[in-house]
C-alpha atoms as a PDB file:
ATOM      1  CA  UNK A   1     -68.976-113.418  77.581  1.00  0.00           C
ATOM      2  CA  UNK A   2     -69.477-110.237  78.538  1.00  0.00           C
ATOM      3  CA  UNK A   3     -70.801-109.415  82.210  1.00  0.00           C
ATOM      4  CA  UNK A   4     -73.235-106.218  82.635  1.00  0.00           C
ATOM      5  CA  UNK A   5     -70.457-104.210  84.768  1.00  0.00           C
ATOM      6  CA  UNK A   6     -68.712-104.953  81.441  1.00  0.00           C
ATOM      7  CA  UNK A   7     -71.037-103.666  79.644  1.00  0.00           C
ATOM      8  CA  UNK A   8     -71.839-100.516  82.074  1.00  0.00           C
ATOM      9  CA  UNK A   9     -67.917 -99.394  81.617  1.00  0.00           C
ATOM     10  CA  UNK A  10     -67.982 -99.337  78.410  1.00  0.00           C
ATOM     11  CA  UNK A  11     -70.661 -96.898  78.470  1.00  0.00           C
ATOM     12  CA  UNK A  12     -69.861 -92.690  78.468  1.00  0.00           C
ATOM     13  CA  UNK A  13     -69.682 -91.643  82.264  1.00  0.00           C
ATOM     14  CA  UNK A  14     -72.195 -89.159  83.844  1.00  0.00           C
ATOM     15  CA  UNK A  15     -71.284 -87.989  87.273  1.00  0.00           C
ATOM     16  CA  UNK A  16     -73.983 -86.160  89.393  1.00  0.00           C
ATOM     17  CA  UNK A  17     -71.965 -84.003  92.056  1.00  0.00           C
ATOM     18  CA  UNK A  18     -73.505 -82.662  95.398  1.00  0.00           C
ATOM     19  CA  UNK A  19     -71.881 -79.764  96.376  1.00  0.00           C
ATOM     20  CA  UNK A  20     -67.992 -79.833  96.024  1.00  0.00           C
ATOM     21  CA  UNK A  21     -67.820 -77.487  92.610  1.00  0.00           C
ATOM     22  CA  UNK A  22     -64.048 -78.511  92.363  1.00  0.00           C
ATOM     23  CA  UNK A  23     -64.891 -81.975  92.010  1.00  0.00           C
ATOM     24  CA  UNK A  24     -67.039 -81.453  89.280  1.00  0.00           C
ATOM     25  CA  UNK A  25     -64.784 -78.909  87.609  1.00  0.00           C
ATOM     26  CA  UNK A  26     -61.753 -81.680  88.398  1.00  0.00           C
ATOM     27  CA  UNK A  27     -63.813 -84.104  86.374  1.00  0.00           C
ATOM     28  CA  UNK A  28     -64.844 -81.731  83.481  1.00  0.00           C
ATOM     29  CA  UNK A  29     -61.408 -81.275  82.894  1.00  0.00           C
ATOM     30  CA  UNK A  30     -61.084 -84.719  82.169  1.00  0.00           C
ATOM     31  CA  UNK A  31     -63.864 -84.533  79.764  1.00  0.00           C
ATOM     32  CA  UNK A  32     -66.335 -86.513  81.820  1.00  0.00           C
ATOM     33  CA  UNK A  33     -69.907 -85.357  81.902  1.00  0.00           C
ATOM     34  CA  UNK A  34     -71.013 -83.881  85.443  1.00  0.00           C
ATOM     35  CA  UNK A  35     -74.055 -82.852  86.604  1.00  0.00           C
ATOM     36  CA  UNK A  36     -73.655 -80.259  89.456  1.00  0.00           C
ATOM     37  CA  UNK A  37     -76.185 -79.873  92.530  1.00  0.00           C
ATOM     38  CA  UNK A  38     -75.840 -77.407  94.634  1.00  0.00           C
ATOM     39  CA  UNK A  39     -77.033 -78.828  97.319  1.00  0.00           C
ATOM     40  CA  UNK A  40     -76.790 -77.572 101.203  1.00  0.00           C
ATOM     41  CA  UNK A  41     -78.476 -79.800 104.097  1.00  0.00           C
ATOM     42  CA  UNK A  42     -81.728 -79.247 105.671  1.00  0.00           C
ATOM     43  CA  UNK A  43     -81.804 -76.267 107.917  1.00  0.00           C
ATOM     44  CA  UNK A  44     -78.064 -75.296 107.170  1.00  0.00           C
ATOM     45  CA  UNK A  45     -76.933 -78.756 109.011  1.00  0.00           C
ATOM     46  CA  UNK A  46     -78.511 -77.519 112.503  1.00  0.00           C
ATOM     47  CA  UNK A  47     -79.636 -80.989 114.149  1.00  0.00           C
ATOM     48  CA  UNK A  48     -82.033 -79.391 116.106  1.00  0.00           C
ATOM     49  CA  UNK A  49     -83.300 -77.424 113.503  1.00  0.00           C
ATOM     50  CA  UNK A  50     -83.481 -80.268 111.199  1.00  0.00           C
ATOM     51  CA  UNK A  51     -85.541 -82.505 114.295  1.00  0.00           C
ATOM     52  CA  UNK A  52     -88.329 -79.846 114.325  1.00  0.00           C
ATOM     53  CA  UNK A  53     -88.364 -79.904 110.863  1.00  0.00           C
ATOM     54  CA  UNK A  54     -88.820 -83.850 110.980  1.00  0.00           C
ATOM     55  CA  UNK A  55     -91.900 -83.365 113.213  1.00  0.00           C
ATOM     56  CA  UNK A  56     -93.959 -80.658 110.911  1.00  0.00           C
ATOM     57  CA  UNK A  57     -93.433 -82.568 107.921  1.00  0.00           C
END
């Protein structure tokens, strides 16, 4: 009997990538199908920045 993660890997792979282009370029090589986000954090990272943010929205 087959379980559902059984039947999940026997499915094509689609990998969504956040940020790291040579990961996704890594897995294209391999013929794997990647979606690529570029995808930076809120207010460049700044903690602060990203805080005050918080508050307005």
């Amino acid at each position: 009997m087959q379980t559902n993660i059984d039947k999940l890997l026997q499915k094509p792979l689609v990998v969504i990538n956040l940020g790291l282009k040579k990961f996704a370029e890594s897995l294209e090589e391999q013929k794997v199908e990647v979606i690529q986000v570029d995808w930076i954090p809120p207010a460049g990272g700044d903690k602060e920045m990203m805080d005050l943010l918080e508050q307005i929205l």
